[in-house]
Protein backbone atom coordinates (compact mmCIF):
# COMPACT_ATOMS: atom_id res chain seq x y z
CA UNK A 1 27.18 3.52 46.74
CA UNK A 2 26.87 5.28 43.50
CA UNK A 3 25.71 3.18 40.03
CA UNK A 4 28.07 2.74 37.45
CA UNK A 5 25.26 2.49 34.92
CA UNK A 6 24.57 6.08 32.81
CA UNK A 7 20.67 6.55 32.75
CA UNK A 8 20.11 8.19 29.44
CA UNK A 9 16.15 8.48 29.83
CA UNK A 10 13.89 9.81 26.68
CA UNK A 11 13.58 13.23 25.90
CA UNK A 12 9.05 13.24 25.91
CA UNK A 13 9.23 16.92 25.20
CA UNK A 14 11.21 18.23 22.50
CA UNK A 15 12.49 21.83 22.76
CA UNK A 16 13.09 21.37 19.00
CA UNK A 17 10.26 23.49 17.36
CA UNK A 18 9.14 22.34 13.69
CA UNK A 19 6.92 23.88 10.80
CA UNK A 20 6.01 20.50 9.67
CA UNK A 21 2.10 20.01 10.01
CA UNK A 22 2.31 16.22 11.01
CA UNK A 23 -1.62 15.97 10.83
CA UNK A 24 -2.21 17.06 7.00
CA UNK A 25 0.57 15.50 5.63
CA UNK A 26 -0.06 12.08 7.06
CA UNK A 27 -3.71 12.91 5.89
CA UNK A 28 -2.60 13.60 2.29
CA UNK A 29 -0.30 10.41 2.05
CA UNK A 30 -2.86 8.40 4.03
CA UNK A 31 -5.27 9.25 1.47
CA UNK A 32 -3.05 8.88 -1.40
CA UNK A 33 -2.31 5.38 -0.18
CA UNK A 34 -5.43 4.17 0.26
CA UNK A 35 -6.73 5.37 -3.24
CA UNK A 36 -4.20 3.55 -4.76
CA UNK A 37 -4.89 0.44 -3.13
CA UNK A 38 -8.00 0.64 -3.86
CA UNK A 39 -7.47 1.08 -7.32
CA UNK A 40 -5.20 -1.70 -6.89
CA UNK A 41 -7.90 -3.80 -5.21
CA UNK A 42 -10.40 -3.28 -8.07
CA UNK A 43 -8.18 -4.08 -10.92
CA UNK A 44 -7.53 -7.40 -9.49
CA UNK A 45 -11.04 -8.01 -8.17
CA UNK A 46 -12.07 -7.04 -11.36
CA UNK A 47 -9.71 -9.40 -13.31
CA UNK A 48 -9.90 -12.59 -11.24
CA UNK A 49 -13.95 -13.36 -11.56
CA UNK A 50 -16.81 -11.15 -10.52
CA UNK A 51 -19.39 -12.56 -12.53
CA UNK A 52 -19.45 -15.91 -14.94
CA UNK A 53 -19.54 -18.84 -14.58
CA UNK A 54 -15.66 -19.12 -13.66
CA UNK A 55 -15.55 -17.33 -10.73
CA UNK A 56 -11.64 -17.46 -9.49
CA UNK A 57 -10.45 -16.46 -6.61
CA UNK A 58 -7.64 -13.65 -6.13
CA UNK A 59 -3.66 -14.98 -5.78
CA UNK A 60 -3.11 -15.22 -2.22
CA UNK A 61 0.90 -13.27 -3.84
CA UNK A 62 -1.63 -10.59 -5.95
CA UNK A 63 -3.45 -9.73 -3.00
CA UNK A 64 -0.82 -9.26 -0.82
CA UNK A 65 1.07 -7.28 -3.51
CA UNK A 66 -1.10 -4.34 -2.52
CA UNK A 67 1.35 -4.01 0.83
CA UNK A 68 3.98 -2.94 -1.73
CA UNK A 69 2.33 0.24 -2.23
CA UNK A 70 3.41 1.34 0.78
CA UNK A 71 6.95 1.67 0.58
CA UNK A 72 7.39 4.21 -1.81
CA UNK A 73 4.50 6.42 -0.23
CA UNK A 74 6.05 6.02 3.55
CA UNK A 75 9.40 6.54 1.95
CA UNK A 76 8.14 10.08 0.41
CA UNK A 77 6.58 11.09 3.60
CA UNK A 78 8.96 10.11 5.85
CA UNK A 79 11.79 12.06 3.54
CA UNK A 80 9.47 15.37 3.48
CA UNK A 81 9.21 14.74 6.93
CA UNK A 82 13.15 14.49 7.89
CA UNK A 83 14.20 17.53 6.07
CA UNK A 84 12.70 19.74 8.75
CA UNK A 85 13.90 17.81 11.95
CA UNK A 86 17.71 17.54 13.07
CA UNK A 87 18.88 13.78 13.42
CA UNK A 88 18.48 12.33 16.83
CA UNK A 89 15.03 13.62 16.60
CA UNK A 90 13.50 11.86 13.17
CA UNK A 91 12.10 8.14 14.64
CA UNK A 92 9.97 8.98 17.35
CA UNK A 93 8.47 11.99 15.60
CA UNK A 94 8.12 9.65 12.22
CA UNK A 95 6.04 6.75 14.27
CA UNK A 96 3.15 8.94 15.23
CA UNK A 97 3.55 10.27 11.29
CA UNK A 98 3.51 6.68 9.81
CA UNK A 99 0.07 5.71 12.86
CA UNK A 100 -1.53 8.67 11.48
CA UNK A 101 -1.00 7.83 7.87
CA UNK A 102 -2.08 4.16 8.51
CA UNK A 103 -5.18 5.30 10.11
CA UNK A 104 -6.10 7.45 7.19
CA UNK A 105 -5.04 5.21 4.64
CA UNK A 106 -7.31 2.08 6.27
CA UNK A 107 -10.40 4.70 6.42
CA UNK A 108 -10.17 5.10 2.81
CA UNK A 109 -9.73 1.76 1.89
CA UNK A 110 -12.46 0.71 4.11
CA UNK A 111 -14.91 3.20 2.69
CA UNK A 112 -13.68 2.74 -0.76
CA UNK A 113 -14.04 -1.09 -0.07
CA UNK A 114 -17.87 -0.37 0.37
CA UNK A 115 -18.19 2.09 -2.29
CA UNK A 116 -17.15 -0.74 -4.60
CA UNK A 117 -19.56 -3.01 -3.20
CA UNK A 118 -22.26 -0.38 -3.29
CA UNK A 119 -21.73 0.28 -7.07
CA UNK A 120 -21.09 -3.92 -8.30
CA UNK A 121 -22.22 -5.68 -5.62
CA UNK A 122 -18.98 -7.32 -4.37
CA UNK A 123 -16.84 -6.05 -2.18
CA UNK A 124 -12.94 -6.62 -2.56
CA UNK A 125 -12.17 -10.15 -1.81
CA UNK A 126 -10.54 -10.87 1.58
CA UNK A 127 -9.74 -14.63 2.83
CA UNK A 128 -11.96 -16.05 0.05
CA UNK A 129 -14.64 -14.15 1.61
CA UNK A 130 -15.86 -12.32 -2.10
CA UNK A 131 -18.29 -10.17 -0.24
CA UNK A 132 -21.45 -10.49 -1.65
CA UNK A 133 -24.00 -8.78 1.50
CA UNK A 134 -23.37 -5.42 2.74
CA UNK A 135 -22.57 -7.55 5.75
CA UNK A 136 -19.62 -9.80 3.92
CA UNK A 137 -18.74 -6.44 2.83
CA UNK A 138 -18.37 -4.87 5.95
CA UNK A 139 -16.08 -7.91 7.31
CA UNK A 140 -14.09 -7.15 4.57
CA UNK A 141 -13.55 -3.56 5.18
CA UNK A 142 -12.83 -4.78 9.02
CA UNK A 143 -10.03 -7.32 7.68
CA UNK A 144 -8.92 -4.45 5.03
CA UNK A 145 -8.81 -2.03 7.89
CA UNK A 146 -6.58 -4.10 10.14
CA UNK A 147 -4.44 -5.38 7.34
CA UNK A 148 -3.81 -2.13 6.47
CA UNK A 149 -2.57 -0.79 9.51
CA UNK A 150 -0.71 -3.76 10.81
CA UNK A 151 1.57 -3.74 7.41
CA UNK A 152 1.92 0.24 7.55
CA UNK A 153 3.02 0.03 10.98
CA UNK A 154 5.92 -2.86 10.26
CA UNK A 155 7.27 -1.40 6.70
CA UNK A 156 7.02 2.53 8.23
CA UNK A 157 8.97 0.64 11.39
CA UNK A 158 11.68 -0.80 8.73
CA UNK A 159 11.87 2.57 7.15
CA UNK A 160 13.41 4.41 9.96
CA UNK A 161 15.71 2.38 10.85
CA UNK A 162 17.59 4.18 8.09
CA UNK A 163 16.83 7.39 9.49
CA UNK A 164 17.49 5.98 12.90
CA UNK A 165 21.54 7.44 14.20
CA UNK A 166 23.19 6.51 17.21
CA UNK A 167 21.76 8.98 19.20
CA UNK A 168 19.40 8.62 22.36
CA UNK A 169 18.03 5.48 23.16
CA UNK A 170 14.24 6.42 21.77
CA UNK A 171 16.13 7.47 18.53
């Protein structure tokens, strides 16, 4: 008895050959991205208290507001990144870009995170947790490092789907 079902499994190894160096760029734009958020990070930590008597806490909306940095850095990698692959070919291809760039861009703001704290004492403020040990600060990096990846992961995810055709079933 034959199946009437079509098994359309994924293609693991693409005979599609690309010049795009997948490591480096996600390095550069992992980088990039976590440079500006932690520029981000230390404008606000830097406006909302730090020292005096009125010591305020950072907007639970201003804090979070660094996650909208991503979208225009994924979007520029992701497009660099499409121009050299055929459609069918872009999502799977652009996960392990946006992972990569998530990883670097969490190092950075990790390191960055006790940089700051290294050079004023505070570390960026996660959870009303202001970071004032190199211990609080390296909690914070933790949270910063997991926040990081978690929202580049589910905006880079959004992103393709406008890349995504209706090809394969892994595309």
């Amino acid at each position: 008895m034959t199946s009437a079902t079509k098994i359309n499994s994924p293609k693991l190894n693409l005979d599609e050959k690309t010049s795009f160096n997948n490591v480096g760029t996600a390095r550069n734009y992992g980088i990039v991205l976590g440079v500006l958020t932690s520029i981000y990070l230390v404008i606000i930590n830097l406006s909302y208290g730090n020292g005096g008597e009125e010591v305020v806490g950072v907007p639970i909306g201003a804090r979070f507001a660094k996650h909208l940095l991503i979208i225009p850095v994924l979007w520029m990698a992701i497009t660099a990144y499409a121009k050299t692959m055929t459609k069918g070919h872009i999502f799977k291809g652009g996960l392990e870009l946006f992972a990569r760039i998530a990883m670097w861009a969490a190092l950075t703001i990790g390191a960055l995170n006790l940089a700051f704290f290294l050079i004023t004492s505070s570390s960026f403020e996660q959870f009303l947790n202001e970071g004032e040990t190199f211990l609080t600060a390296t909690v914070n990096s933790g949270f910063l490092i997991f926040e990081t990846v978690v929202f580049v992961m589910i905006v880079g995810f959004i992103i393709l789907q406008a890349f995504k055709d209706g090809g394969s079933p892994e595309d």
